[in-house]
C-alpha atoms as a PDB file:
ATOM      1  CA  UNK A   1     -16.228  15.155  71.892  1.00  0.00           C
ATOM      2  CA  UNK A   2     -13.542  13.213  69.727  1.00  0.00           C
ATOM      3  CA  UNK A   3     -14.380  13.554  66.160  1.00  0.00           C
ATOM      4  CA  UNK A   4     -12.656  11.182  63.651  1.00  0.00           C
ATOM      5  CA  UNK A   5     -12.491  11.818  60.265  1.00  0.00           C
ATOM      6  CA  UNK A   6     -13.935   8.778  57.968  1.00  0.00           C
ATOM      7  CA  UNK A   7     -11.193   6.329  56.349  1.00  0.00           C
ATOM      8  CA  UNK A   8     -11.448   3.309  54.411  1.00  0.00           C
ATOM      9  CA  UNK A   9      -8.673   0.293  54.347  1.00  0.00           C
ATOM     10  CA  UNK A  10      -8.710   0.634  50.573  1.00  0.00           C
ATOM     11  CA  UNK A  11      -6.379   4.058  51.375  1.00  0.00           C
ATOM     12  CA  UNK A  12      -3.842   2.707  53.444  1.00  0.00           C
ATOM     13  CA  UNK A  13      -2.821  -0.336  50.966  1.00  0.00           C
ATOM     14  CA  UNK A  14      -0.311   0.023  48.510  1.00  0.00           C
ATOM     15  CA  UNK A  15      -1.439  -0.760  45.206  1.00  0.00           C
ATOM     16  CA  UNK A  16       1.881   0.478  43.322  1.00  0.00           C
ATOM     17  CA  UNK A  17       2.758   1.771  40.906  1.00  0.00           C
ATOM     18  CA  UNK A  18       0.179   3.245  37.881  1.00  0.00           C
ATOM     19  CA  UNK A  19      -0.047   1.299  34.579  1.00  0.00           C
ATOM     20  CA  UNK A  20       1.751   2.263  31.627  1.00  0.00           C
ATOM     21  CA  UNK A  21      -0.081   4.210  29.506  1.00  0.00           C
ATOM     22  CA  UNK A  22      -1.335   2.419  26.659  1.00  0.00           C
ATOM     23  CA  UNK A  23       0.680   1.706  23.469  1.00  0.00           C
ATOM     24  CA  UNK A  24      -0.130   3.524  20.167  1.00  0.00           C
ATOM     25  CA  UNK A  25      -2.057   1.881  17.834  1.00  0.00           C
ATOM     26  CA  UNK A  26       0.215  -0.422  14.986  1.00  0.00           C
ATOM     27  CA  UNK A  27       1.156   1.555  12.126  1.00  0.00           C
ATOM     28  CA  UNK A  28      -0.572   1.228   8.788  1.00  0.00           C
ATOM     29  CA  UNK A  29       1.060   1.196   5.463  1.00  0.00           C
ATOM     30  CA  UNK A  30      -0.619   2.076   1.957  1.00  0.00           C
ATOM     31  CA  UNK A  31       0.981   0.998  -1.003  1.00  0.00           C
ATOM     32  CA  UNK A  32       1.034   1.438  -4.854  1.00  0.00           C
ATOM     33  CA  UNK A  33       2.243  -1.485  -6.793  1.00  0.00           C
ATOM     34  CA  UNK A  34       2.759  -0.631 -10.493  1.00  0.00           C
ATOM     35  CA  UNK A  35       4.155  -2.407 -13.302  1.00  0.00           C
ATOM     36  CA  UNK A  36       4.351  -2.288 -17.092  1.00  0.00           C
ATOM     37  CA  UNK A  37       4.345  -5.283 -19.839  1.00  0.00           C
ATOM     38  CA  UNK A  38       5.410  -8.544 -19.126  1.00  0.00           C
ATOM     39  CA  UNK A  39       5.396  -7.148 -15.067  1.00  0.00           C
ATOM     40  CA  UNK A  40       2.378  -9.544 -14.308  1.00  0.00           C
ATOM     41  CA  UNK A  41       4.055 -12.427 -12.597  1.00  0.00           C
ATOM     42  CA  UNK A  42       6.750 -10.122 -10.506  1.00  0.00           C
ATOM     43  CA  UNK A  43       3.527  -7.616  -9.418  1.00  0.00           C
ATOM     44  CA  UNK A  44       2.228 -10.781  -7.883  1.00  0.00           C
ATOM     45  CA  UNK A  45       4.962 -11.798  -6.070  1.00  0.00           C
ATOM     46  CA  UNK A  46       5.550  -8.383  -4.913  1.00  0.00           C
ATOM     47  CA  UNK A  47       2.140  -7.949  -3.427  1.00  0.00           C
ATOM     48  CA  UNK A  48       2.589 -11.152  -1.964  1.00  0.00           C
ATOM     49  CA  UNK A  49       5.521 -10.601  -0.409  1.00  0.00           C
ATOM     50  CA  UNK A  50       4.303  -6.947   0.710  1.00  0.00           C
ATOM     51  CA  UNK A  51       0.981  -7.764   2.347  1.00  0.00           C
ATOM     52  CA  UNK A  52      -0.525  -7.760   5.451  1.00  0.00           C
ATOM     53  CA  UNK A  53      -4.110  -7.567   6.698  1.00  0.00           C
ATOM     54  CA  UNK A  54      -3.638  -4.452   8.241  1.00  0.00           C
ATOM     55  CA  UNK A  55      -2.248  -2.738   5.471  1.00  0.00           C
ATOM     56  CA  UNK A  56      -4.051  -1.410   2.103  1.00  0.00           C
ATOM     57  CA  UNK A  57      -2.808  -1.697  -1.894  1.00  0.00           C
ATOM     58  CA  UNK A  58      -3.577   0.006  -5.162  1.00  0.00           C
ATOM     59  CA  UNK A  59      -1.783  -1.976  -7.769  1.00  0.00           C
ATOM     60  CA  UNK A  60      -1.354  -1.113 -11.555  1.00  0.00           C
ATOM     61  CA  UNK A  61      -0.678  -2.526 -14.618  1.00  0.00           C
ATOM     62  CA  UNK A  62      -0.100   0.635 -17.208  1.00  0.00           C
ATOM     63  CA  UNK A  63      -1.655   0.879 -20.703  1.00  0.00           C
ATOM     64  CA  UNK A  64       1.308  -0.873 -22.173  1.00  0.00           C
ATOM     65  CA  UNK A  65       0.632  -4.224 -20.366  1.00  0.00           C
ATOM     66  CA  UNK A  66      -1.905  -6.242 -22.255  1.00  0.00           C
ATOM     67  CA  UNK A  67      -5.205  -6.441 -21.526  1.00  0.00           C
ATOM     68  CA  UNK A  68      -5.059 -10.103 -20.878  1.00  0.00           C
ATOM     69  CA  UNK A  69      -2.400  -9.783 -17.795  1.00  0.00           C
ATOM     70  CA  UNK A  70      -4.651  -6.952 -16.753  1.00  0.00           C
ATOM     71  CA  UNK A  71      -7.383  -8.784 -16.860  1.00  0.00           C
ATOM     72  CA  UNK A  72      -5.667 -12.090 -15.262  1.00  0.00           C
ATOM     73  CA  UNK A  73      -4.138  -9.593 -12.244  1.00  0.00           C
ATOM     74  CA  UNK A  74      -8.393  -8.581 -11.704  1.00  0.00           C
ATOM     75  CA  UNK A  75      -9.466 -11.880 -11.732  1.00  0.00           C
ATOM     76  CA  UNK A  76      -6.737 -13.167  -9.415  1.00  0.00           C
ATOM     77  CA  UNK A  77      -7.269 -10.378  -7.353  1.00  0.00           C
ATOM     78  CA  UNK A  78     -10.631 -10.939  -7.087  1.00  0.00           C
ATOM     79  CA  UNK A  79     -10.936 -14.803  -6.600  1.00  0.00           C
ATOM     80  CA  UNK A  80      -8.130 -14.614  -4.304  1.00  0.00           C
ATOM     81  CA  UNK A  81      -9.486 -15.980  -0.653  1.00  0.00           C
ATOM     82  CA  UNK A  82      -7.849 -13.612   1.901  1.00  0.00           C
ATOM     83  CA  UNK A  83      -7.743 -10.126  -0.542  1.00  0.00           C
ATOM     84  CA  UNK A  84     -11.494 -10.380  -1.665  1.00  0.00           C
ATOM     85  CA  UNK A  85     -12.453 -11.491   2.412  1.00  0.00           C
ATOM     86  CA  UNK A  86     -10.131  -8.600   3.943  1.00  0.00           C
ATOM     87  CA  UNK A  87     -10.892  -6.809   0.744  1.00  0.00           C
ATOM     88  CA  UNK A  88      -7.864  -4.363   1.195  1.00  0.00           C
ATOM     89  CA  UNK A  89      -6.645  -4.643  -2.407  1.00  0.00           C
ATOM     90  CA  UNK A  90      -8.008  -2.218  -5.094  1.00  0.00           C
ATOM     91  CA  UNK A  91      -6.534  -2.497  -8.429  1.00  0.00           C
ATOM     92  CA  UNK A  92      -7.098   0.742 -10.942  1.00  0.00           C
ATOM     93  CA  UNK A  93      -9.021  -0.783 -13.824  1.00  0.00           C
ATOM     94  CA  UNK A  94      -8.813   1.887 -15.850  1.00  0.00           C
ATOM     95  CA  UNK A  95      -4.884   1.369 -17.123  1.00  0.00           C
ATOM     96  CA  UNK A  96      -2.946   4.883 -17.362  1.00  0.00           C
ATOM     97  CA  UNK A  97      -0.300   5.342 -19.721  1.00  0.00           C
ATOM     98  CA  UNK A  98       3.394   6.194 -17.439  1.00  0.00           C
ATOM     99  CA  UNK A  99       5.996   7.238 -18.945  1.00  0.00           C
ATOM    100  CA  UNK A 100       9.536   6.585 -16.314  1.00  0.00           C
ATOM    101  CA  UNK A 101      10.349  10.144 -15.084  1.00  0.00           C
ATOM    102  CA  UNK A 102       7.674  12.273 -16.847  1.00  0.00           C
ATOM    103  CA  UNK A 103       4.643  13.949 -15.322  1.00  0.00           C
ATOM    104  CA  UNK A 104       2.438  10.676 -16.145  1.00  0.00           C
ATOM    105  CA  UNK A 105       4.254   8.889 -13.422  1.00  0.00           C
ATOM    106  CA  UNK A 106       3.320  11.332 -10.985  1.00  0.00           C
ATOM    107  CA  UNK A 107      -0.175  11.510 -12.474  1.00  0.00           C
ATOM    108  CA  UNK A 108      -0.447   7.842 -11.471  1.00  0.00           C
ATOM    109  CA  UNK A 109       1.306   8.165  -8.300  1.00  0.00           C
ATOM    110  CA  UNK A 110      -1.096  10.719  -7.077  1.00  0.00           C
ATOM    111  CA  UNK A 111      -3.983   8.740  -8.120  1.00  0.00           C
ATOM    112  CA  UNK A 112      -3.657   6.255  -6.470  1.00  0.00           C
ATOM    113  CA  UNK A 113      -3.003   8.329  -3.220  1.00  0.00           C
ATOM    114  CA  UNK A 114      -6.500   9.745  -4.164  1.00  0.00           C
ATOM    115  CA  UNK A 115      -7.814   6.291  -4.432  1.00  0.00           C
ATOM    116  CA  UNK A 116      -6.190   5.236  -0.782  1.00  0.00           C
ATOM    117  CA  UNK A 117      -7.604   8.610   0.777  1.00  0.00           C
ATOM    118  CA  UNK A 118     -10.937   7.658  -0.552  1.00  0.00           C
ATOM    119  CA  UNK A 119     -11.144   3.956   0.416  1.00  0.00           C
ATOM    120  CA  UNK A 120      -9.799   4.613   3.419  1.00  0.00           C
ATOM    121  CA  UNK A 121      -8.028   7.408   5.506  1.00  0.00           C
ATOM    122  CA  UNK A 122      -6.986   4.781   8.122  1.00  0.00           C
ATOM    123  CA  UNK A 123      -3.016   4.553   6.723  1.00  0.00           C
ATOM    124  CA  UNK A 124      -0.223   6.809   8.896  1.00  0.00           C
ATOM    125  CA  UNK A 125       2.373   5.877   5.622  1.00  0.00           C
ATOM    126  CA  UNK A 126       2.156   5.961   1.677  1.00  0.00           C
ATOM    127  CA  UNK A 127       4.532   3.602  -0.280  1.00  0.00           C
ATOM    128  CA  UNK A 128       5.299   3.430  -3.813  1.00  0.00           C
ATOM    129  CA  UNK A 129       7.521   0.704  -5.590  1.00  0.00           C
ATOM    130  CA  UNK A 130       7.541  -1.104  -8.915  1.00  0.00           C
ATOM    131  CA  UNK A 131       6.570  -4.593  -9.484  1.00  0.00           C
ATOM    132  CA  UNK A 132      10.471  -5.157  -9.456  1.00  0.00           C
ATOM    133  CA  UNK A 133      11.463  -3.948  -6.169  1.00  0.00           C
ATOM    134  CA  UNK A 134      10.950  -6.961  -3.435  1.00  0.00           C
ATOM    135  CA  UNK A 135      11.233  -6.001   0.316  1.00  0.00           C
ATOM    136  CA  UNK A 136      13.714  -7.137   2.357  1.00  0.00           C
ATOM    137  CA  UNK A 137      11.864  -7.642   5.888  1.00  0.00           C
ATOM    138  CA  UNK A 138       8.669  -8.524   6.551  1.00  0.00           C
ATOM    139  CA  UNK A 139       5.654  -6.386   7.095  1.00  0.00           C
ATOM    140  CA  UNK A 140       5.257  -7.721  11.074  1.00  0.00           C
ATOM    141  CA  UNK A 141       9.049  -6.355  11.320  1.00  0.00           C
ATOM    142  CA  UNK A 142       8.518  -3.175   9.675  1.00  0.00           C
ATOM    143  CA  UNK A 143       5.131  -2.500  11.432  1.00  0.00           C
ATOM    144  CA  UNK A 144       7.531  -3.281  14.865  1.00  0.00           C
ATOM    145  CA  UNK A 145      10.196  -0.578  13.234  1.00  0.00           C
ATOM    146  CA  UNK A 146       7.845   2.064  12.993  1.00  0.00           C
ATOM    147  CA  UNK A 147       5.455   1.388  15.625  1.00  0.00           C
ATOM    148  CA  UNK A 148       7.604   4.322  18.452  1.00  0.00           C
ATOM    149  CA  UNK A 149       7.814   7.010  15.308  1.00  0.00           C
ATOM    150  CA  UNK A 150       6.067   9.855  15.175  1.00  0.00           C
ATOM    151  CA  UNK A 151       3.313   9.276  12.872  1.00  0.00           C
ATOM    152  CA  UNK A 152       4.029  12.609  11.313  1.00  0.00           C
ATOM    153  CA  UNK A 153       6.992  11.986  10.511  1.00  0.00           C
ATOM    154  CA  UNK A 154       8.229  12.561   6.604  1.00  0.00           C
ATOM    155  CA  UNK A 155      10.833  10.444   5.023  1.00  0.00           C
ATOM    156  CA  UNK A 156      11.007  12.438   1.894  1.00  0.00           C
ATOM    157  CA  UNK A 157      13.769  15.046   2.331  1.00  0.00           C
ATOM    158  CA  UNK A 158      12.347  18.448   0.695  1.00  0.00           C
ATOM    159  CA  UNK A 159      13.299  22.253   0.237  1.00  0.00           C
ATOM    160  CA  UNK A 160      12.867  24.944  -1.888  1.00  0.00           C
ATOM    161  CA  UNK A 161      16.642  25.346  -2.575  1.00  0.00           C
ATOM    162  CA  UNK A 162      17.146  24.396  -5.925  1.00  0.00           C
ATOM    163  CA  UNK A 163      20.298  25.059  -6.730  1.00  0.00           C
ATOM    164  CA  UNK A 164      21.097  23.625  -9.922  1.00  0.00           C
ATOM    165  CA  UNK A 165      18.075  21.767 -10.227  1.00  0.00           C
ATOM    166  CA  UNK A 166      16.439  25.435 -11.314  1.00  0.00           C
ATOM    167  CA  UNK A 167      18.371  25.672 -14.108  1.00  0.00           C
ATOM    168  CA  UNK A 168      18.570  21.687 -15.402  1.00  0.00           C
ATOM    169  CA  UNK A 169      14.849  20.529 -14.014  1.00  0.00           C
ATOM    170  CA  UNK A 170      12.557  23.656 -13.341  1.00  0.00           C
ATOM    171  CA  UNK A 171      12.788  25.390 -16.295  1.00  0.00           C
ATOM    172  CA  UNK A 172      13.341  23.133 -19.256  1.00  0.00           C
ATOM    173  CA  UNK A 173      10.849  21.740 -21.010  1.00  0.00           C
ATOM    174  CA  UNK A 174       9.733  18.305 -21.415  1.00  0.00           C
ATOM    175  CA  UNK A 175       7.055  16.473 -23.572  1.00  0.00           C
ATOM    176  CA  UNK A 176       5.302  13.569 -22.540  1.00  0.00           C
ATOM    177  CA  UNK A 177       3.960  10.767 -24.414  1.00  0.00           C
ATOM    178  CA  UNK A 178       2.069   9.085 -22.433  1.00  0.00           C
ATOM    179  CA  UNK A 179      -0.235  12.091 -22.061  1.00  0.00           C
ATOM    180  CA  UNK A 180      -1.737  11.645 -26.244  1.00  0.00           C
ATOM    181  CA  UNK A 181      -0.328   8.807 -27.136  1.00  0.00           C
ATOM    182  CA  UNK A 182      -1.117   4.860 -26.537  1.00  0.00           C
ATOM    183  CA  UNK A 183       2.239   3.521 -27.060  1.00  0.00           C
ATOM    184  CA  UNK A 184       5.165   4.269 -24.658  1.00  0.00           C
ATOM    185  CA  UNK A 185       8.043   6.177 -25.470  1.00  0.00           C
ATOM    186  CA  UNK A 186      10.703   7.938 -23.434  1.00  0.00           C
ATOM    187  CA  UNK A 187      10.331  11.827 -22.655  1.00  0.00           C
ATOM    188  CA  UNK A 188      12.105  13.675 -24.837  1.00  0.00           C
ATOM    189  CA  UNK A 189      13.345  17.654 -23.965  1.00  0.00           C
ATOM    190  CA  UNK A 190      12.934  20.636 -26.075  1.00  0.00           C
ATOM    191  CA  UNK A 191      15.591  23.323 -26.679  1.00  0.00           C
ATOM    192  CA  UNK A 192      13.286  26.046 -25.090  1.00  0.00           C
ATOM    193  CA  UNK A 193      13.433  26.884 -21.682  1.00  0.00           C
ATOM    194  CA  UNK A 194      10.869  28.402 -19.362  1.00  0.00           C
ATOM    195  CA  UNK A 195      10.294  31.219 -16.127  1.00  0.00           C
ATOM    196  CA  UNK A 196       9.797  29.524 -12.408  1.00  0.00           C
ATOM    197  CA  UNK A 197       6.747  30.299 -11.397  1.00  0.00           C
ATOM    198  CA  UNK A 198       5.689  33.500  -9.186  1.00  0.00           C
ATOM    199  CA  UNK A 199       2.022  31.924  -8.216  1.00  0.00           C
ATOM    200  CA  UNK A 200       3.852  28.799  -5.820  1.00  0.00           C
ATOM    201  CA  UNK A 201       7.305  27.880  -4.894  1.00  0.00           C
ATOM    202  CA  UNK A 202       8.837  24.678  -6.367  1.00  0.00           C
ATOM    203  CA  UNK A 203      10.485  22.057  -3.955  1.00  0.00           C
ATOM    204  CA  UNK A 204      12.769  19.145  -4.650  1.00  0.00           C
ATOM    205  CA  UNK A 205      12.511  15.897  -2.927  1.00  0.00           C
END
């Protein structure tokens, strides 16, 4: 007896090729915005020129800035009809004092990482700039430009080499005055200097 083995006519068409495998997910940016006195007007153009609905932003206004532009940026922030809907704009109420190249500038810069990572872990890139700095494409083409990178990828170049950055950045010391004081001032340096550390290794960026 002639056995056949069971087909279908699905199996002998062609259907082609498979599909592509789906494309990543659009990047996400997170942003600080930060400005100083008289930075009110300039911080809102920035973040206007910066945003997107897919993106998030901490923006600051420092303890030197009046309390009526901070309050102004809050309420425009607030009765603004696309941030308060989207409602991916946070500004830090709480005004820290930053002094330009002292540790008070990192405080704030790694607050308001905090405050991004808290609000939302849903960001592949962090981005700081100053209510002066004004981008020079627009978000849809720099969410295109990044959209293929690896989403691990680092644009900070780091090491643990210091080189001469041991002798002129590690181990002098600095005061601060925007850590206990309410009026800005520069940093100033002091003639002694100190040991690197032996409990973690410093890197440069």
């Amino acid at each position: 007896m002639n056995q056949r083995m069971p087909g279908y006519a699905e199996s002998k068409i062609d259907t082609g090729p498979l599909p592509p495998p789906p494309a990543p997910a659009l990047p996400r940016f997170a942003y600080l915005v930060s400005g100083s006195k008289g930075d009110l007007e300039k911080l809102w153009r920035t973040l206007h020129a910066l945003y997107h609905p897919r993106n998030q932003y901490v923006v600051h206004l420092d303890l030197e800035a009046p309390a009526e532009e901070r309050l102004t940026l809050a309420s425009r922030i607030k009765n603004h009809t696309v941030f308060s809907k989207v409602g991916n704009v946070y500004m830090i109420t709480k005004a820290n004092m930053v002094t330009y190249r002292g540790p008070t500038m990192v405080a704030n810069t790694l607050h308001a990482c905090a405050i991004h990572l808290n609000r939302s872990k849903d960001w592949d890139w962090f981005i700081n700039l100053s209510a002066s700095d004004y981008p020079l494409v627009t978000q849809d083409d720099l969410i295109h430009a990044f959209s293929d990178l690896n989403r691990n990828l680092n644009f900070i170049e780091h090491t643990s080499q210091l080189g001469w950055k041991a002798d002129k950045r590690a181990m002098p010391l600095i005061i601060d005055p925007g850590l206990y004081r309410s009026i800005k001032s520069d940093i100033f340096w002091t003639s002694q200097k100190r040991t690197l550390p032996t409990s973690f290794k410093l890197f440069t960026g």
